[in-house]
Protein backbone atom coordinates (compact mmCIF):
# COMPACT_ATOMS: atom_id res chain seq x y z
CA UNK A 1 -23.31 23.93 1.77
CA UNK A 2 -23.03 23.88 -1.96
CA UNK A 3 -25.12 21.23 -3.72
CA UNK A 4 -23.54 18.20 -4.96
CA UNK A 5 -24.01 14.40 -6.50
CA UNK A 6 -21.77 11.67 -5.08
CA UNK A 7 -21.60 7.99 -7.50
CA UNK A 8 -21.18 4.79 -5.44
CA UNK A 9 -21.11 1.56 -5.27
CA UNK A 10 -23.16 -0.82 -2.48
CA UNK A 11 -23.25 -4.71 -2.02
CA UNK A 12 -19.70 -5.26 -2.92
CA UNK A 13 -20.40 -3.37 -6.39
CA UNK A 14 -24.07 -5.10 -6.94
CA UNK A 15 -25.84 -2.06 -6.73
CA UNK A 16 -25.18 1.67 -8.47
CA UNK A 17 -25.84 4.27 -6.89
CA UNK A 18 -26.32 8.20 -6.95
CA UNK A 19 -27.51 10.70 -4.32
CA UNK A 20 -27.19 14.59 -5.09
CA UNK A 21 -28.47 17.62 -2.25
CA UNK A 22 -30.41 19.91 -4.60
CA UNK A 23 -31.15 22.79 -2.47
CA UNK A 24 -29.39 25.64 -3.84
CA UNK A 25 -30.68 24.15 -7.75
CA UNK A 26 -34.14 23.73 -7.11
CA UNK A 27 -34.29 27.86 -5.05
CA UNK A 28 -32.53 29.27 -8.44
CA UNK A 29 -35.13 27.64 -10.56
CA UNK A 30 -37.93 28.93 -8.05
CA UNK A 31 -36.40 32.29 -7.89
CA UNK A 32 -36.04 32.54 -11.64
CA UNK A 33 -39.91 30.93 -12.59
CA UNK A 34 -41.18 32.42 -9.15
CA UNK A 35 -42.96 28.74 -8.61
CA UNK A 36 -45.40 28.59 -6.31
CA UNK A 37 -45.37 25.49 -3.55
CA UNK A 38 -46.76 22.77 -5.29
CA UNK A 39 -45.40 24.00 -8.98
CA UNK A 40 -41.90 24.45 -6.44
CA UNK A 41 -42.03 20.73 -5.17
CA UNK A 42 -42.80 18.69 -8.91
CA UNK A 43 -40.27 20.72 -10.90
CA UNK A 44 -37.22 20.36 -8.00
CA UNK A 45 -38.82 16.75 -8.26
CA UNK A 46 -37.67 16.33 -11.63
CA UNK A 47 -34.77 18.40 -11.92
CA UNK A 48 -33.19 16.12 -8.90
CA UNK A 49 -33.75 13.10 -10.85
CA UNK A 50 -33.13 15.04 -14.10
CA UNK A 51 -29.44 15.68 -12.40
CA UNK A 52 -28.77 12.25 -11.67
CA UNK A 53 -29.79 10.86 -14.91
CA UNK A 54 -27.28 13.12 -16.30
CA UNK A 55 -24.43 12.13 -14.09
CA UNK A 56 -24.95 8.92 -15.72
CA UNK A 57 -23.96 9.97 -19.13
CA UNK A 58 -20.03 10.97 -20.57
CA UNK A 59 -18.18 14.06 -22.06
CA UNK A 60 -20.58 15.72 -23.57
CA UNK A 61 -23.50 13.98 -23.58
CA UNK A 62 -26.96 15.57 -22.36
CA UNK A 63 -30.60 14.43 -21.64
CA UNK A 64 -34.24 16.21 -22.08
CA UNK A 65 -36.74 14.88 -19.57
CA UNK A 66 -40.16 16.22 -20.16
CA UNK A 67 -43.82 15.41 -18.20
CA UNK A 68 -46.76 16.22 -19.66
CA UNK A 69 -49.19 13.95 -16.99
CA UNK A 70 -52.71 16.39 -17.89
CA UNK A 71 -52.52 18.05 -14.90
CA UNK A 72 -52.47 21.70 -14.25
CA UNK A 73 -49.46 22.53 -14.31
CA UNK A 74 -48.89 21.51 -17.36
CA UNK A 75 -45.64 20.34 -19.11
CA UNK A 76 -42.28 20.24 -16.97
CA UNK A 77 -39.50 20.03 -18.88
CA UNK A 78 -35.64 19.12 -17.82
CA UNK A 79 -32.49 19.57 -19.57
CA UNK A 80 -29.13 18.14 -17.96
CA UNK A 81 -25.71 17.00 -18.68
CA UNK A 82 -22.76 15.07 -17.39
CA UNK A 83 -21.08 17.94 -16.01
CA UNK A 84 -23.95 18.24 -13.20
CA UNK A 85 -25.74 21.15 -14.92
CA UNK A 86 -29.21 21.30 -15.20
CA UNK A 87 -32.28 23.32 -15.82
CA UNK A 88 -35.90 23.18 -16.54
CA UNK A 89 -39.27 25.17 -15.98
CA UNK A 90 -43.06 24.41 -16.00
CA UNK A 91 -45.51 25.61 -17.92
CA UNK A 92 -47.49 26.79 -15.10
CA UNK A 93 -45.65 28.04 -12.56
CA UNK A 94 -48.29 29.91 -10.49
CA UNK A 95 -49.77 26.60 -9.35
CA UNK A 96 -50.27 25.76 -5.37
CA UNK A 97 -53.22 22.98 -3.98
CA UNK A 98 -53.64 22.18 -0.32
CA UNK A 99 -51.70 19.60 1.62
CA UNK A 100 -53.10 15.90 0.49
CA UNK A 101 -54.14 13.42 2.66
CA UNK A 102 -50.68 12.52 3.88
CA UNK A 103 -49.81 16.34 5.00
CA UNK A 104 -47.34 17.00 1.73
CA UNK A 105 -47.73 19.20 -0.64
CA UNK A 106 -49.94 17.98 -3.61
CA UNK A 107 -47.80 17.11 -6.58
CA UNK A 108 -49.65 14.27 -7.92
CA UNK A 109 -52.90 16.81 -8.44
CA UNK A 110 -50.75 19.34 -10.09
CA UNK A 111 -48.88 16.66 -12.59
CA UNK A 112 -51.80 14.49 -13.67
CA UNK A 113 -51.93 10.85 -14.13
CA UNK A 114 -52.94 10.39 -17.75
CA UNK A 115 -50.08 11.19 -19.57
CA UNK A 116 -46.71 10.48 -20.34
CA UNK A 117 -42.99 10.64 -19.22
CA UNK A 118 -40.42 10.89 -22.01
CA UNK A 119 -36.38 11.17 -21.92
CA UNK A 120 -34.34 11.53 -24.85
CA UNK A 121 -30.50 11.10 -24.52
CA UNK A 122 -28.17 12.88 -27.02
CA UNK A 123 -24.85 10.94 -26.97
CA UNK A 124 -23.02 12.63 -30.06
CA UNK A 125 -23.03 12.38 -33.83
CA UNK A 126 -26.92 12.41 -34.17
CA UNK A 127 -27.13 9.58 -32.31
CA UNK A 128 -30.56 9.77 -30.21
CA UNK A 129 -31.80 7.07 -27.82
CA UNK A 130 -35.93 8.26 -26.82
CA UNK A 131 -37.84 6.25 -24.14
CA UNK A 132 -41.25 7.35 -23.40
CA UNK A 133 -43.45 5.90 -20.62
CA UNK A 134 -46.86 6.51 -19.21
CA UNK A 135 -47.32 8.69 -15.58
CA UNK A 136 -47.99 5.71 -13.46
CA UNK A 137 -48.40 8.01 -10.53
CA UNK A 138 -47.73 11.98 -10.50
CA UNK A 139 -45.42 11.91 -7.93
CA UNK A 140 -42.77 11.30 -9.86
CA UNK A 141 -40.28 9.63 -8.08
CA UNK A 142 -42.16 6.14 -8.99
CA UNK A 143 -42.69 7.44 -12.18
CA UNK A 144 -38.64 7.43 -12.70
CA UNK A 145 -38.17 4.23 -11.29
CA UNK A 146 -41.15 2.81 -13.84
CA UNK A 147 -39.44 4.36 -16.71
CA UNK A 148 -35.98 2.69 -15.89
CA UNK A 149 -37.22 -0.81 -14.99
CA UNK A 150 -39.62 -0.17 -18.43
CA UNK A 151 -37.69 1.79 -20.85
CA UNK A 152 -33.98 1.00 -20.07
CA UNK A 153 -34.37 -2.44 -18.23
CA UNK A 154 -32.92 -1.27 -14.85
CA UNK A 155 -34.59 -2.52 -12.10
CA UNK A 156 -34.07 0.73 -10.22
CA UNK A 157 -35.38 3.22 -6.84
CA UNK A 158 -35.95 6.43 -7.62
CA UNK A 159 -36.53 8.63 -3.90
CA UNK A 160 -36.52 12.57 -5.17
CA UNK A 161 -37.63 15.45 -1.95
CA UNK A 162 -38.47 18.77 -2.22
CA UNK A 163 -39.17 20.98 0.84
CA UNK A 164 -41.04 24.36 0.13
CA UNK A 165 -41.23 27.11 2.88
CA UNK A 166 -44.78 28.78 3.31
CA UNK A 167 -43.37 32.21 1.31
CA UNK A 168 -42.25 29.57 -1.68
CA UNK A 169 -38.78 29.39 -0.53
CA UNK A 170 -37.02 26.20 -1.11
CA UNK A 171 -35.98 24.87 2.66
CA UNK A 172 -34.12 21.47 1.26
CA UNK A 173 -33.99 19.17 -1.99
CA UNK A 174 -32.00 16.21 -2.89
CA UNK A 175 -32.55 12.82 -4.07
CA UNK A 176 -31.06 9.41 -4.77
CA UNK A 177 -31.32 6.60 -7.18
CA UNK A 178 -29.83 3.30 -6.93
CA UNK A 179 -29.90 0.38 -9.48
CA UNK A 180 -29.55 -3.35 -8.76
CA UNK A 181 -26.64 -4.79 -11.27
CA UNK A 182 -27.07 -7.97 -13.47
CA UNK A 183 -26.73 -10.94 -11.41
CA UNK A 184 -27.74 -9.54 -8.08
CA UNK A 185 -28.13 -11.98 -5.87
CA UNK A 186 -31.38 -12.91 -4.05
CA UNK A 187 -29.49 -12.33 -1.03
CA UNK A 188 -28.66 -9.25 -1.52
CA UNK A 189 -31.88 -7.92 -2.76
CA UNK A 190 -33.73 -9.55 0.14
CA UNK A 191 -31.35 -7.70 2.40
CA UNK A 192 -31.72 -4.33 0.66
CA UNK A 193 -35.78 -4.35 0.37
CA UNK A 194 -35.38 -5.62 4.74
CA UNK A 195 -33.54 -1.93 4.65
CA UNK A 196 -35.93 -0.27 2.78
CA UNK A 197 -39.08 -0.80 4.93
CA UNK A 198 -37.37 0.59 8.24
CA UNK A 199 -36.01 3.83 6.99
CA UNK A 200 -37.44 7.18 6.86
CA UNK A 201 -38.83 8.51 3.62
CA UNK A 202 -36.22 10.40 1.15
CA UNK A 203 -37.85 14.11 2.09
CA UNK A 204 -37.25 13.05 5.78
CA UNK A 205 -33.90 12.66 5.23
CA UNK A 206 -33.64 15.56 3.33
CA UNK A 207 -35.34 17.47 5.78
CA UNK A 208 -32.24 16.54 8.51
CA UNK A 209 -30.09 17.71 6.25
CA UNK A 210 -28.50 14.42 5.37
CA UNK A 211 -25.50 14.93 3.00
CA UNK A 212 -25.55 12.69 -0.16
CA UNK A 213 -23.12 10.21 1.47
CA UNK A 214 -25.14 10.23 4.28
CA UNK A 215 -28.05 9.33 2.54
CA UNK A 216 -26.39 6.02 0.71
CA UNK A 217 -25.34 5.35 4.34
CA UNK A 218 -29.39 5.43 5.59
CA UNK A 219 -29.99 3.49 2.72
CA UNK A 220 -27.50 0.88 2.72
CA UNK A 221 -25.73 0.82 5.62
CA UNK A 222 -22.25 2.30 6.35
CA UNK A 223 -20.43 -0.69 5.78
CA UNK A 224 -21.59 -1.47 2.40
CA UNK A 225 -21.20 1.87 0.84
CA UNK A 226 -17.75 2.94 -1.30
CA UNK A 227 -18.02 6.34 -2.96
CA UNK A 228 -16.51 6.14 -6.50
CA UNK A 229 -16.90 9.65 -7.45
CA UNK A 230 -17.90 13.36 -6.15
CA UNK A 231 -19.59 16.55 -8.51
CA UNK A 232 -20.60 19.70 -8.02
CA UNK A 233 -24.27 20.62 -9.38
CA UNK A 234 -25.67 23.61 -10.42
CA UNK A 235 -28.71 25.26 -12.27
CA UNK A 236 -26.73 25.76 -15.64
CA UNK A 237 -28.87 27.80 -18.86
CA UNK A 238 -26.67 28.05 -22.25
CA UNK A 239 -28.93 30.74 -23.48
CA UNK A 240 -27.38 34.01 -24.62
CA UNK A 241 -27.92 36.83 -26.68
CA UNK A 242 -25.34 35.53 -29.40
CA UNK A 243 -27.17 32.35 -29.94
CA UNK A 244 -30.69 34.48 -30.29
CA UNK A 245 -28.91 36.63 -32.43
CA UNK A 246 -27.96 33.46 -34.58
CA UNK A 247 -31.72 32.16 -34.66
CA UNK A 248 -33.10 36.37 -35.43
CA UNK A 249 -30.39 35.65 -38.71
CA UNK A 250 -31.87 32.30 -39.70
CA UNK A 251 -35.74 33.98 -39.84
CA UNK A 252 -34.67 35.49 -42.70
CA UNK A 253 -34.69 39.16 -43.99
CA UNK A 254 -38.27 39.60 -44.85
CA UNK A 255 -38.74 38.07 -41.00
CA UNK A 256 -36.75 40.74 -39.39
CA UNK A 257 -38.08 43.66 -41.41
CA UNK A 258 -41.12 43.25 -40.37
CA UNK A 259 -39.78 43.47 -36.59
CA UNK A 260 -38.17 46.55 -38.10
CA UNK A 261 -41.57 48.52 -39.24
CA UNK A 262 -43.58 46.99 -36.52
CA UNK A 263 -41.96 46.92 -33.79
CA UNK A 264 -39.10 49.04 -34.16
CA UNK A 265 -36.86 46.09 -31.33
CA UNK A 266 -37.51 43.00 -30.64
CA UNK A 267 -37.53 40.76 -27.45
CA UNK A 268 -36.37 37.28 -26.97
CA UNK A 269 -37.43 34.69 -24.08
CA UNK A 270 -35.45 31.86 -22.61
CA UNK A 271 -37.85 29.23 -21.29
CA UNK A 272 -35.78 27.25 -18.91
CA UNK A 273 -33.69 30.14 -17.46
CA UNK A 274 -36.81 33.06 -17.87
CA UNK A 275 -33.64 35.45 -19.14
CA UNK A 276 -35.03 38.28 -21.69
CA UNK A 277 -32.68 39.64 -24.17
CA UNK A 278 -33.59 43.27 -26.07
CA UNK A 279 -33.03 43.82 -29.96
CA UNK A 280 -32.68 47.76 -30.82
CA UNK A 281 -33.84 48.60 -33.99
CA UNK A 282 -29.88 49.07 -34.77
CA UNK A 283 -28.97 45.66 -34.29
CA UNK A 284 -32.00 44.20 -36.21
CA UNK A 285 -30.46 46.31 -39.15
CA UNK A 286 -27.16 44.77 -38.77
CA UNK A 287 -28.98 41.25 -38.42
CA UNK A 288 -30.85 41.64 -41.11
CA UNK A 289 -27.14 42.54 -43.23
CA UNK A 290 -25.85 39.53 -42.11
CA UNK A 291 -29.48 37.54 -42.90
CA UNK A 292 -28.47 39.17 -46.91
């Protein structure tokens, strides 16, 4: 099954909602940063809700999540759009703990807790909206739904699952969010939080293999769920060896002669993708003409 993010509506349009499968997303971005478990589990974490946020936004909008909680895995960072691409690495992939107390892998420990969650949205003609909020817990998934009821006023659920094989293989991912509209009624909220204490835990459902629709069924009921809107999702990097090419030019000529004498090539590194790209001395000359 190829991954994919289904919008909805629940409550007779009260609530928004979003639910995505992530599997195939999450095991390019571990094949790519070889992650190990734990590193695995927090950056499929993000990435699911990284996906969702970006379903939110229009045309060609885009958002950059990044984590930096202290921990030791260091920063994660997210890019996605509203096409249902996304990427994003950690700085510290190579990181793996034992099982907490609850039996799952360890993500709060490898995040941190004393730092801070930031998301900037890029909506077009320079206009940036930034919202930054503290890591109220490391496992991320409450640390989303903190930063929309804080940062964007959205009393929201954020339930992301990531399930990591023991030779770092990604078994399952997905995720949902769901947000309660302005004038909700009590009613309906009571109902809804009644709901949410007698069903399973998002990497539970996950873990049956729930589709997205599936899972806005578990969470709301059949009967109160009308899907609005289907989209594929994919890991998506817009690196390439043209737009290196451009950034070699803006260094400068003095910049690339010294690759020249020094090196004799040069090597560039995507981050979020882990793609290298190799400059012959040939094409540093020619970069260096068009640099003139």
């Amino acid at each position: 099954m190829n991954d994919y993010l289904v919008k909805a509506l629940a409550y007779d349009g009260n609530i928004r909602a979003y639910a995505v499968r992530t599997t195939e997303t999450v095991s390019e971005a571990q094949r790519r940063h070889q992650t190990w478990r734990t590193a695995s589990a927090a950056l499929g974490r993000a990435m699911t809700a990284g996906v969702m946020m970006g379903a939110m936004l229009k045309g060609e909008d885009k958002l950059t999540v990044k984590i930096d909680g202290g921990g030791p895995i260091g920063v994660i960072l997210v890019d996605s759009n509203a096409k249902g691409e996304v990427r994003g690495y950690v700085t510290n992939p190579q990181i793996d703990f034992e099982s907490n107390e609850h039996g799952k892998l360890d993500v709060r420990r490898a995040v941190g807790t004393s730092g801070t969650m930031s998301v900037v949205k890029d909506v077009g003609l320079r206009d940036f909206f930034s919202g930054q909020v503290p890591i109220v817990s490391g496992e991320l998934g409450e640390d989303f739904t903190y930063y929309f009821a804080t940062s964007e006023q959205l009393p929201s659920s954020v339930g992301v699952g990531v399930l990591v094989n023991p030779d770092d293989s990604i078994l399952a991912a997905g995720g949902f969010i769901f947000q309660l509209m302005p004038g909700t009624k009590e009613e309906t909220i009571s109902k809804l939080e009644e709901r949410l204490k007698t069903i399973p835990p998002i990497s539970k459902l996950v873990e049956k293999g729930l589709t997205p629709e599936e899972i806005l069924e578990e969470l709301f009921g059949k009967d109160h769920v009308k899907i609005l809107e289907t989209m594929p999702v994919r890991f998506e990097c817009n690196c390439s060896k043209e737009r290196f090419s451009d950034a070699i030019v803006s260094l400068g000529v003095t910049e690339i002669d010294d690759m020249i004498k020094e090196d004799g090539q040069a090597e560039a590194h995507c981050h979020f993708c882990n793609e290298k790209y190799h400059f012959s001395k040939e094409e540093l000359e020619q970069l260096k003409v068009e640099a003139r």
